[in-house]
C-alpha atoms as a PDB file:
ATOM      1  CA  UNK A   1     -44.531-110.398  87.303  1.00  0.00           C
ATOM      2  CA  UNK A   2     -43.183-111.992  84.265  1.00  0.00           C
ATOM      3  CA  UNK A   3     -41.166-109.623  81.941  1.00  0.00           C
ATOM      4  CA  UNK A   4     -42.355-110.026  78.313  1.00  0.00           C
ATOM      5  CA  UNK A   5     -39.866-111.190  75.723  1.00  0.00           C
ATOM      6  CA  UNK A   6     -38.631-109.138  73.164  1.00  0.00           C
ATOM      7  CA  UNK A   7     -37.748-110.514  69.730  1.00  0.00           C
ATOM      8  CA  UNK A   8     -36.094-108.516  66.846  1.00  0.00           C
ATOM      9  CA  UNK A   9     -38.181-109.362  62.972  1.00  0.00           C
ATOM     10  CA  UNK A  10     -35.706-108.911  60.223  1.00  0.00           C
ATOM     11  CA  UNK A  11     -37.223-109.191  56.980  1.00  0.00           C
ATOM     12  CA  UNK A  12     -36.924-107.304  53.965  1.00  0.00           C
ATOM     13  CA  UNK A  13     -40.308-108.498  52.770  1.00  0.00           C
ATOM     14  CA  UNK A  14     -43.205-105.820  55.077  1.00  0.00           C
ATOM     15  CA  UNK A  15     -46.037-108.285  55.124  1.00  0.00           C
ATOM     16  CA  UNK A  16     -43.513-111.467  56.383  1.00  0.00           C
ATOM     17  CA  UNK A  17     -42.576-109.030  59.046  1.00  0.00           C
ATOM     18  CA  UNK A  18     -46.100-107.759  59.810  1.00  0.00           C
ATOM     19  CA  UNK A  19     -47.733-111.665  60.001  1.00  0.00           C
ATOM     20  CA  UNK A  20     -44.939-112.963  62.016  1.00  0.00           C
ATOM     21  CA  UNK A  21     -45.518-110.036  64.369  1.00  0.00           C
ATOM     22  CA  UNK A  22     -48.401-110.572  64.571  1.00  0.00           C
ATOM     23  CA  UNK A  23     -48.324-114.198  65.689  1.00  0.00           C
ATOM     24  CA  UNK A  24     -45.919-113.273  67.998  1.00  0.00           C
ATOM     25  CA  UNK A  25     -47.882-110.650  69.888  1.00  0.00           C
ATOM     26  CA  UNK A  26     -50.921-113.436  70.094  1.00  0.00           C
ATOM     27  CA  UNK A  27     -48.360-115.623  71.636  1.00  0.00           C
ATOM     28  CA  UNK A  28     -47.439-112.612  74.371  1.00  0.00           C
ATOM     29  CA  UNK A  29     -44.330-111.576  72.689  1.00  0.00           C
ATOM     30  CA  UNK A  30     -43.279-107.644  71.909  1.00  0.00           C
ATOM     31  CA  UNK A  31     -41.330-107.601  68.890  1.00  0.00           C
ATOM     32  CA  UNK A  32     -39.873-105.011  66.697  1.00  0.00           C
ATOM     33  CA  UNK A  33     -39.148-105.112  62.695  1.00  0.00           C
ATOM     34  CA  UNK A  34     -36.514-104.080  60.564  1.00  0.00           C
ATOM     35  CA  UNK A  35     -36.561-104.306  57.111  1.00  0.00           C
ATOM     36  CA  UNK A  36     -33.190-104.943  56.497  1.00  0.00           C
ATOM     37  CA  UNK A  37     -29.815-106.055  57.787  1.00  0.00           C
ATOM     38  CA  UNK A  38     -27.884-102.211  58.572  1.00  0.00           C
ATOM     39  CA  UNK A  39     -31.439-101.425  60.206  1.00  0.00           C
ATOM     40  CA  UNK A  40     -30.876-104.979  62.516  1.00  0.00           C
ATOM     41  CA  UNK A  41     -27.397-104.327  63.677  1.00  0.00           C
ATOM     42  CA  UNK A  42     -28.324-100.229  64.326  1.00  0.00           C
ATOM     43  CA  UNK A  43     -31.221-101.602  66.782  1.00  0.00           C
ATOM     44  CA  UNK A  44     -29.019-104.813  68.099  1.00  0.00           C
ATOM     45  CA  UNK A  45     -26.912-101.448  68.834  1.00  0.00           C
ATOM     46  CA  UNK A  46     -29.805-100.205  71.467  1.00  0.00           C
ATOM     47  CA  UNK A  47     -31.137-103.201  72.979  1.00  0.00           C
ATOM     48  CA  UNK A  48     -30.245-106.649  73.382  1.00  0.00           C
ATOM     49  CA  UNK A  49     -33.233-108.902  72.007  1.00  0.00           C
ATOM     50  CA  UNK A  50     -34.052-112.384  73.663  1.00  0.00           C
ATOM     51  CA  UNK A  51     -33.700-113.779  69.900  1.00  0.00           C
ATOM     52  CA  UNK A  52     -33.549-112.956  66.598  1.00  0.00           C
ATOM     53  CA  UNK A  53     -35.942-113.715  63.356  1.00  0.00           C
ATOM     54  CA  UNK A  54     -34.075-112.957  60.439  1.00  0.00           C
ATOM     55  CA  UNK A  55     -34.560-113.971  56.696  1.00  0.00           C
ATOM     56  CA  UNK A  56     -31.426-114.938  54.996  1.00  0.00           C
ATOM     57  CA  UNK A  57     -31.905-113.622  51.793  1.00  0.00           C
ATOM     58  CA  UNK A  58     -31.342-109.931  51.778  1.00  0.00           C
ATOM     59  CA  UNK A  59     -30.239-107.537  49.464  1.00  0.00           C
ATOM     60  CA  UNK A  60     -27.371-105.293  50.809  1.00  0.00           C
ATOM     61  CA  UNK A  61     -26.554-107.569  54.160  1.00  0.00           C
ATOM     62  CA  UNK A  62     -27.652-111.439  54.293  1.00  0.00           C
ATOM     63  CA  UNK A  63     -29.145-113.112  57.435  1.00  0.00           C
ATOM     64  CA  UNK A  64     -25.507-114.712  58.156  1.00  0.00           C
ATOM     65  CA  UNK A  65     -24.252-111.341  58.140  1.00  0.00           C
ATOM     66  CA  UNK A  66     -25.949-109.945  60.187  1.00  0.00           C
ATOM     67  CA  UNK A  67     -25.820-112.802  62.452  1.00  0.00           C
ATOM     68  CA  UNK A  68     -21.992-112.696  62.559  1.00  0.00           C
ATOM     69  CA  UNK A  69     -22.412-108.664  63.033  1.00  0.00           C
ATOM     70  CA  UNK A  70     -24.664-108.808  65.796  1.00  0.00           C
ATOM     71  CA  UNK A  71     -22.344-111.430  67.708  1.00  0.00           C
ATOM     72  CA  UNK A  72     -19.583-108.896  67.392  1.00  0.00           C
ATOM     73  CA  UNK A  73     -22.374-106.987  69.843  1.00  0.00           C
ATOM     74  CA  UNK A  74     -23.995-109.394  71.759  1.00  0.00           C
ATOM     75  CA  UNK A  75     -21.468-112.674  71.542  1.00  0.00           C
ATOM     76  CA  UNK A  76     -24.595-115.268  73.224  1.00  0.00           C
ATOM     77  CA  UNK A  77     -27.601-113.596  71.112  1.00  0.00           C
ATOM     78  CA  UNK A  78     -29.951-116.253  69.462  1.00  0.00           C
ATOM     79  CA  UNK A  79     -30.791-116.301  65.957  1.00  0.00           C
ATOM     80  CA  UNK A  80     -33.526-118.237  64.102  1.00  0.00           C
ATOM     81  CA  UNK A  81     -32.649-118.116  60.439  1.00  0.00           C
ATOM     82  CA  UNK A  82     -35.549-118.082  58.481  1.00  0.00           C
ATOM     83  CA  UNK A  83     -36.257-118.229  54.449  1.00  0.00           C
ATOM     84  CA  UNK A  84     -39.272-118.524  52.216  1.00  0.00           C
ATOM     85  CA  UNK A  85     -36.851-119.960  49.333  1.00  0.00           C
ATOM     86  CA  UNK A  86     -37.151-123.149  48.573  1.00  0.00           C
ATOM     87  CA  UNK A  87     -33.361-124.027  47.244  1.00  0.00           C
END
């Protein structure tokens, strides 16, 4: 039995979150959202995640903030920055 990989969406935008969830449940994943950076790092709190989606630009917390913050957690967690900005 194979144990089905969890992956933590962080996106402040609900439709990224809901199409990259999406895609990731087609490819066999379970993933949960947050829609922004102090909802992240309260669920990094509860369970470790096989790797991290998260935006960069964020009001309140960036993505590299809440990368640094979960690390303070979980020190070996992956993170996949992601951005729909161009610059």
């Amino acid at each position: 039995m194979t144990d089905k990989k969890v992956i933590l969406v962080v996106d402040d935008d609900a439709e990224v979150r809901r199409i990259i969830g999406e895609v990731l449940q087609v490819l066999g994943y379970t993933y949960q959202g947050a829609a922004d950076g102090f909802k992240a790092i309260e669920l990094i709190r509860k369970e470790r995640f096989d790797i991290v989606l998260c935006d960069i630009r964020m009001p309140g917390m960036d993505g590299l903030q809440v990368m640094a913050e979960a690390r303070k957690i979980w020190t070996d967690m992956p993170f996949i920055i992601i951005t729909g900005f161009v610059e």
